[in-house]
Protein backbone atom coordinates (compact mmCIF):
# COMPACT_ATOMS: atom_id res chain seq x y z
CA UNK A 1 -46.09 -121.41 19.35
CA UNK A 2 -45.26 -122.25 15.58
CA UNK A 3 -43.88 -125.63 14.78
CA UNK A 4 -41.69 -125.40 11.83
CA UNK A 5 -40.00 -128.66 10.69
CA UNK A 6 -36.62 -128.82 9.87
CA UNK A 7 -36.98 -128.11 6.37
CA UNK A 8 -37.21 -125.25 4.76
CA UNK A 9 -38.69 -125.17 1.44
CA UNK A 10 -36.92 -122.85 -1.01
CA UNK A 11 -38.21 -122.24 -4.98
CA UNK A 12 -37.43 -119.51 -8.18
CA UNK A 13 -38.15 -119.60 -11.62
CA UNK A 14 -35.21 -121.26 -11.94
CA UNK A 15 -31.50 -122.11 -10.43
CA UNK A 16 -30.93 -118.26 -9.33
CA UNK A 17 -32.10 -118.40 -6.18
CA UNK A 18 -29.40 -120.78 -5.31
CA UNK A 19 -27.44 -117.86 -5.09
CA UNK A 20 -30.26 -117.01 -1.69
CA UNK A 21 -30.37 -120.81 -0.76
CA UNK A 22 -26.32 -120.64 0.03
CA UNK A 23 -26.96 -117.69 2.37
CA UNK A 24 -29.68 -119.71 3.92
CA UNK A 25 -27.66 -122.71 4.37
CA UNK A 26 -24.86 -120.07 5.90
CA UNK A 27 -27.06 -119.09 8.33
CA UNK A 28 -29.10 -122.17 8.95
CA UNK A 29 -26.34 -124.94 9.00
CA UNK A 30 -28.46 -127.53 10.72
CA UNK A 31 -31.61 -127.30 8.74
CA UNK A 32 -33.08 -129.26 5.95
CA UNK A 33 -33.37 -127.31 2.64
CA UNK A 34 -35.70 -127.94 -0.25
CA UNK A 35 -35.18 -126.30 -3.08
CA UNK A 36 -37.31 -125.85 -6.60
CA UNK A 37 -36.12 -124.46 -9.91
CA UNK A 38 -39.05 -123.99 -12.16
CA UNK A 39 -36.66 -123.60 -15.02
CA UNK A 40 -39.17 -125.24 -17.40
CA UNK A 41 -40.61 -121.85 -17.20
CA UNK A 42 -38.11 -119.63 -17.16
CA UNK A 43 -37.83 -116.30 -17.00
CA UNK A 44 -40.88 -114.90 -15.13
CA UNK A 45 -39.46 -111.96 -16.35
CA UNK A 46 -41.93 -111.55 -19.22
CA UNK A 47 -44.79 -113.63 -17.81
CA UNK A 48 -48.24 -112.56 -16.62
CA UNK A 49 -48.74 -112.05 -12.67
CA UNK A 50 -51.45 -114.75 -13.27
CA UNK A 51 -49.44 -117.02 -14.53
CA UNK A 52 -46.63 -116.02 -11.97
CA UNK A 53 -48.94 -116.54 -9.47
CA UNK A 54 -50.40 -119.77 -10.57
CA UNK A 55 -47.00 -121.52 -10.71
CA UNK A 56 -45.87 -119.59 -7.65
CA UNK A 57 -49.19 -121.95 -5.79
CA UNK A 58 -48.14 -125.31 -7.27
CA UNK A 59 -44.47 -124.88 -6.20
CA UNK A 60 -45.42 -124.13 -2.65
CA UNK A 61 -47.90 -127.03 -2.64
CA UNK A 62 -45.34 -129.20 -3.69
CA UNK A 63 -43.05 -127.81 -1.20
CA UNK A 64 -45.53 -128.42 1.73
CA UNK A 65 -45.92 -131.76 0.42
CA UNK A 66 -42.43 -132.62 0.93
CA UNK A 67 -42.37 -131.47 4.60
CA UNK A 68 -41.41 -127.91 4.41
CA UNK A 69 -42.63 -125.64 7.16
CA UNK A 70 -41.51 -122.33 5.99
CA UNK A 71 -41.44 -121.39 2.08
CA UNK A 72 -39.31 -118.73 0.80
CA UNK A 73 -39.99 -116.84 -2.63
CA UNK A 74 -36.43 -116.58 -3.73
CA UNK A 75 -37.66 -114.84 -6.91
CA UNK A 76 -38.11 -110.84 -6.81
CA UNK A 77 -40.46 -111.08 -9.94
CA UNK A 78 -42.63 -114.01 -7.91
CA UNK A 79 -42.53 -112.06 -4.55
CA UNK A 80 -44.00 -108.98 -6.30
CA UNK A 81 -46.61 -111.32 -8.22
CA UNK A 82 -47.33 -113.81 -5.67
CA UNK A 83 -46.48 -113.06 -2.31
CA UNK A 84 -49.96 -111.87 -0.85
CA UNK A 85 -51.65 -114.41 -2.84
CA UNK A 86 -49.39 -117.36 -0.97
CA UNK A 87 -49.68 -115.76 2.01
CA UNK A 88 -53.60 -115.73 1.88
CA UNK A 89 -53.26 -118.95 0.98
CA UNK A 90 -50.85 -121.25 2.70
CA UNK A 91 -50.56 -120.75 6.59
CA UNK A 92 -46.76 -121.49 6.77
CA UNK A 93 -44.44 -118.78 6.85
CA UNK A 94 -44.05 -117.47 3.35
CA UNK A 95 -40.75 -114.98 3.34
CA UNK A 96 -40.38 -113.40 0.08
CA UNK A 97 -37.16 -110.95 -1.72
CA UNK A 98 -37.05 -106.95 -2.93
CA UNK A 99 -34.41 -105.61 -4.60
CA UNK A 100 -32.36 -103.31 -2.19
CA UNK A 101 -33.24 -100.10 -3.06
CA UNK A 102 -32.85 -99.22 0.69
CA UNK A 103 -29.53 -100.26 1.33
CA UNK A 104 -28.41 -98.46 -2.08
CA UNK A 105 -29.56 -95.33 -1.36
CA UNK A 106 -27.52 -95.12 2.48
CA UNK A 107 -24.88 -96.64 0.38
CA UNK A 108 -24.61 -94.10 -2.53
CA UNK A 109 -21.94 -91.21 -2.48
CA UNK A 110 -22.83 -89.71 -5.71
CA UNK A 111 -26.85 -89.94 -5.31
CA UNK A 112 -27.16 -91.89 -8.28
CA UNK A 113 -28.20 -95.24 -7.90
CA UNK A 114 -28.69 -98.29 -10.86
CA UNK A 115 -30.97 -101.12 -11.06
CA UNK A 116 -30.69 -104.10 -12.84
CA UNK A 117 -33.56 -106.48 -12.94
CA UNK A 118 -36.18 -108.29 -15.16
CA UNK A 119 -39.20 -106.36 -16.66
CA UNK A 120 -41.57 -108.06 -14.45
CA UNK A 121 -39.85 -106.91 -11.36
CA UNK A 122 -39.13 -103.12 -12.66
CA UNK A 123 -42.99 -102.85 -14.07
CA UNK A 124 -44.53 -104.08 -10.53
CA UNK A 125 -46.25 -102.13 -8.38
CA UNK A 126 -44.37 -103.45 -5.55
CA UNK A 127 -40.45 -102.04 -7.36
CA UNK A 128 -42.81 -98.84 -7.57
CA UNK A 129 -43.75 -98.75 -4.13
CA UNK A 130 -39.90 -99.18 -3.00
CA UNK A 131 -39.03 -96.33 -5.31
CA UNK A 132 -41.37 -94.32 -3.61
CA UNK A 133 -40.82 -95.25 0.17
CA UNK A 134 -36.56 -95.03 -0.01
CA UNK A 135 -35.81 -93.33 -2.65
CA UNK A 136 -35.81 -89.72 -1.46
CA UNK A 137 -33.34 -87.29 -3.07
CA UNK A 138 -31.67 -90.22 -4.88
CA UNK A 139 -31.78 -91.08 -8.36
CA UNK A 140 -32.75 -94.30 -9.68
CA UNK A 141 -32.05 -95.63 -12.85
CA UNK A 142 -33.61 -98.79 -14.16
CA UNK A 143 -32.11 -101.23 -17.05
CA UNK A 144 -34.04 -104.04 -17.46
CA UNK A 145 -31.50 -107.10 -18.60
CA UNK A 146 -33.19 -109.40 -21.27
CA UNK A 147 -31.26 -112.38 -21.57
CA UNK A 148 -29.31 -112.70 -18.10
CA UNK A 149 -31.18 -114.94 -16.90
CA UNK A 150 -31.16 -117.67 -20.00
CA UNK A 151 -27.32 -117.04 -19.49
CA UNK A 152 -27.50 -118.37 -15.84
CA UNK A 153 -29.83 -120.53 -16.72
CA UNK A 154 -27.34 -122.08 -19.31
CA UNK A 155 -24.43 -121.99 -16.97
CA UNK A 156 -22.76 -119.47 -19.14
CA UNK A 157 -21.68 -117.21 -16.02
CA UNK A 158 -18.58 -116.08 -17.80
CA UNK A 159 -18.83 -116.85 -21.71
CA UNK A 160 -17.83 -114.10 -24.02
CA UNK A 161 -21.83 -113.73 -24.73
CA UNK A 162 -22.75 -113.27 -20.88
CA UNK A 163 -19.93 -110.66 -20.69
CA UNK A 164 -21.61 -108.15 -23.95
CA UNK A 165 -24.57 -108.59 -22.32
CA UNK A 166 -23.48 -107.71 -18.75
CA UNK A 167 -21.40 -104.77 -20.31
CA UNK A 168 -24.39 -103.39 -22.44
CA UNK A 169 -26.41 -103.60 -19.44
CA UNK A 170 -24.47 -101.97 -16.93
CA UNK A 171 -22.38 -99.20 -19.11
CA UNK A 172 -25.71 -96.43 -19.43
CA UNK A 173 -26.22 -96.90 -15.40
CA UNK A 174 -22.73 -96.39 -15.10
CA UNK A 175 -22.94 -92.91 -18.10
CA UNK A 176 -26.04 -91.89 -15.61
CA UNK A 177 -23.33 -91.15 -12.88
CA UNK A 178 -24.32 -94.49 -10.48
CA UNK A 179 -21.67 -95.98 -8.01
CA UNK A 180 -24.30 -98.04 -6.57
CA UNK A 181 -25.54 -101.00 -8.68
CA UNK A 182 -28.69 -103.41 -7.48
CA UNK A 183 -28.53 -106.76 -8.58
CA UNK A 184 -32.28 -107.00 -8.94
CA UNK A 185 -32.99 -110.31 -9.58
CA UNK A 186 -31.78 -113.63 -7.71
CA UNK A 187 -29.43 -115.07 -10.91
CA UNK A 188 -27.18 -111.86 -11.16
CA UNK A 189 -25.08 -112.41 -7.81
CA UNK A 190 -23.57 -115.69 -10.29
CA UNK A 191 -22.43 -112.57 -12.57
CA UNK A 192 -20.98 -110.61 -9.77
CA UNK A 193 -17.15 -111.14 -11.08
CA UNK A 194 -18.57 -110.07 -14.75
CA UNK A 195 -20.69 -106.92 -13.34
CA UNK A 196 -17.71 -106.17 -11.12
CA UNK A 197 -14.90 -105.88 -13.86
CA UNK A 198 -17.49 -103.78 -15.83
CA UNK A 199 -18.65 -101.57 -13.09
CA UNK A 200 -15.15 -100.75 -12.21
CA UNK A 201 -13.39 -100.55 -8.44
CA UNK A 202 -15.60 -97.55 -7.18
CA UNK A 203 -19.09 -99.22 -7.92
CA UNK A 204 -20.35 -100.69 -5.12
CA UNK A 205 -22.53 -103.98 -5.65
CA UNK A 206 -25.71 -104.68 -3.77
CA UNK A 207 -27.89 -107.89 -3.43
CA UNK A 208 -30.74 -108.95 -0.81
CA UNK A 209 -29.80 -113.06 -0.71
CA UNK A 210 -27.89 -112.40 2.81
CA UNK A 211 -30.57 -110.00 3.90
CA UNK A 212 -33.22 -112.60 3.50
CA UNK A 213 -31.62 -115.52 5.05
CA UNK A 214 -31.07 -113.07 8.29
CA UNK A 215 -34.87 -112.39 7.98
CA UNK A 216 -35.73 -116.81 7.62
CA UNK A 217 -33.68 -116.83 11.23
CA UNK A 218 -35.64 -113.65 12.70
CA UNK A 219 -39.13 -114.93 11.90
CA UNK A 220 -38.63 -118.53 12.59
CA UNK A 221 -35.84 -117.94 15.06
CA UNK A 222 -38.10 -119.53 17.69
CA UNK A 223 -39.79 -122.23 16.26
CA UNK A 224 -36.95 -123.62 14.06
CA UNK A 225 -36.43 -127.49 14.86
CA UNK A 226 -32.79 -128.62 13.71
CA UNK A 227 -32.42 -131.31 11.82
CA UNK A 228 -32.31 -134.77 13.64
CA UNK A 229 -30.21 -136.48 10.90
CA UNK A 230 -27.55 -134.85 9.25
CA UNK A 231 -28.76 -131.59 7.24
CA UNK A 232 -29.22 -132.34 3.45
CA UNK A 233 -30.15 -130.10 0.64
CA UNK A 234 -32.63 -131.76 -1.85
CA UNK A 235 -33.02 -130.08 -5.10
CA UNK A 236 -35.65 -130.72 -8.17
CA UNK A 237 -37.10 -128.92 -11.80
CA UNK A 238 -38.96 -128.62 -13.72
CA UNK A 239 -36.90 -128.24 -16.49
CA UNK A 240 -34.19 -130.71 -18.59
CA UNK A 241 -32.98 -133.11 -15.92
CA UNK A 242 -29.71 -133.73 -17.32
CA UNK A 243 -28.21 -129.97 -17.56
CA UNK A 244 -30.26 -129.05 -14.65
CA UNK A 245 -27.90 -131.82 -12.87
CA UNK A 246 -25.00 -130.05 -14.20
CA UNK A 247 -25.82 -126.59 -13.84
CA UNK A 248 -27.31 -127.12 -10.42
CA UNK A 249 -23.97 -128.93 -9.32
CA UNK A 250 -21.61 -126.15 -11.11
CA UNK A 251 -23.27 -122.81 -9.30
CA UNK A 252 -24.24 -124.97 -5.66
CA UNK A 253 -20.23 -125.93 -6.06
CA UNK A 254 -20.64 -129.63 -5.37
CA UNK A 255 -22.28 -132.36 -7.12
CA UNK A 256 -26.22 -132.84 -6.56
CA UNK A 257 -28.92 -135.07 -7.30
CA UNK A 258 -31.55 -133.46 -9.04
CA UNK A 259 -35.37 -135.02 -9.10
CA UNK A 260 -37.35 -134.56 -12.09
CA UNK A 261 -40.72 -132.20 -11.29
């Protein structure tokens, strides 16, 4: 049987999959989390697979290093550019993210549903092999959302600038007839109020951050061994340690130490 250690190693291109690591830690109360933001390159969004996929192998390394037994891609743009490759690689679990195109389209009433969600996830084969597989009869509209993720990135999850963004993102989904919205990529569920108040009461919201912590507990359900010592989350970047210390703290909702990577 699989031996998985008590940690669970956790990375994204930058602090957005924090919004996955608090479903994890939901789930998972008694496990050790480690958790990379590779915000010193940030966004993947309008990187090459290669060089997705390179950084995807040194953050896992690192994460192995430091005693994780299971790594999860909490990065939609990494999982479509370096999933297989990690997998081929590394003989941990490695449990990746898609956007939810499959809970959308059960969800939709009007048979229009909108995606929004970085170039690099829209343009990848694996976004085009979701489309085809769930979409059916339903519509799917795409927006890709330049600039989101800088915004999260910044800790502007409510500035004046975030919010003309969000609402020049979301309004020609919205024209298009959707009342389902994705949130494609691991930093929006931080703008949920903002995409909310511009959707409007009747748009439903969907993100996969739950839906992957339920899947961390069904494949290492059985090998899982809790933590001996109380459960800690450690966190490090790549990126400027100072506002990463901030930033981290402000969207985890507690203050955090932050290593330098």
């Amino acid at each position: 049987m699989l031996t998985v250690p008590a940690a669970i190693g956790v990375f994204d291109s930058g602090v957005g999959g924090l919004s996955v690591l608090k479903h994890i830690r939901a789930q998972l109360p008694r496990q050790h989390l480690l958790y990379v933001a590779d915000s010193g390159h940030v966004p993947y969004g309008d990187k090459t697979p290669d060089y997705i996929r390179e950084r995807s192998v040194a953050l896992t390394r690192f994460l192995l290093g430091e005693g994780a037994g299971a790594v999860v891609i909490a990065c939609n743009t990494a999982t479509a550019a370096a999933a297989a490759t990690l997998r081929a690689r590394f003989e941990v679990p490695i449990i990746g993210m898609e956007p939810a195109v499959k809970p959308a389209v059960a969800a939709t009433r009007s048979g229009v549903i909108g995606v929004l969600a970085t170039v690099g996830t829209l343009e990848s084969a694996r976004f085009a092999a979701l489309l085809e597989l769930y979409a059916g009869d339903v519509e799917i509209v795409t927006q890709a959302c330049p600039g989101l993720v800088e915004q999260v990135e910044a800790g502007e999850v409510d500035s004046p600038a975030t919010t003309e963004l969000v609402e020049r993102y979301t309004q020609p989904l919205l024209a298009r007839g959707a009342d389902t919205l994705v949130l494609g990529c691991t930093h929006y569920p931080f703008l949920r109020p903002l995409i909310a108040a511009a959707a409007g009461p009747a748009v439903a919201l969907i993100d996969t951050g739950e839906a992957v912590a339920k899947q961390v507990v069904r494949r290492l359900a059985d090998a899982l061994a809790a933590a001996g010592t109380l459960p800690e989350e450690r966190f490090w970047t790549t990126g400027e340690l100072r506002s990463a210390r901030r930033i981290v703290g402000q969207l985890w909702g507690r203050p955090v130490t932050v290593g330098a990577l």
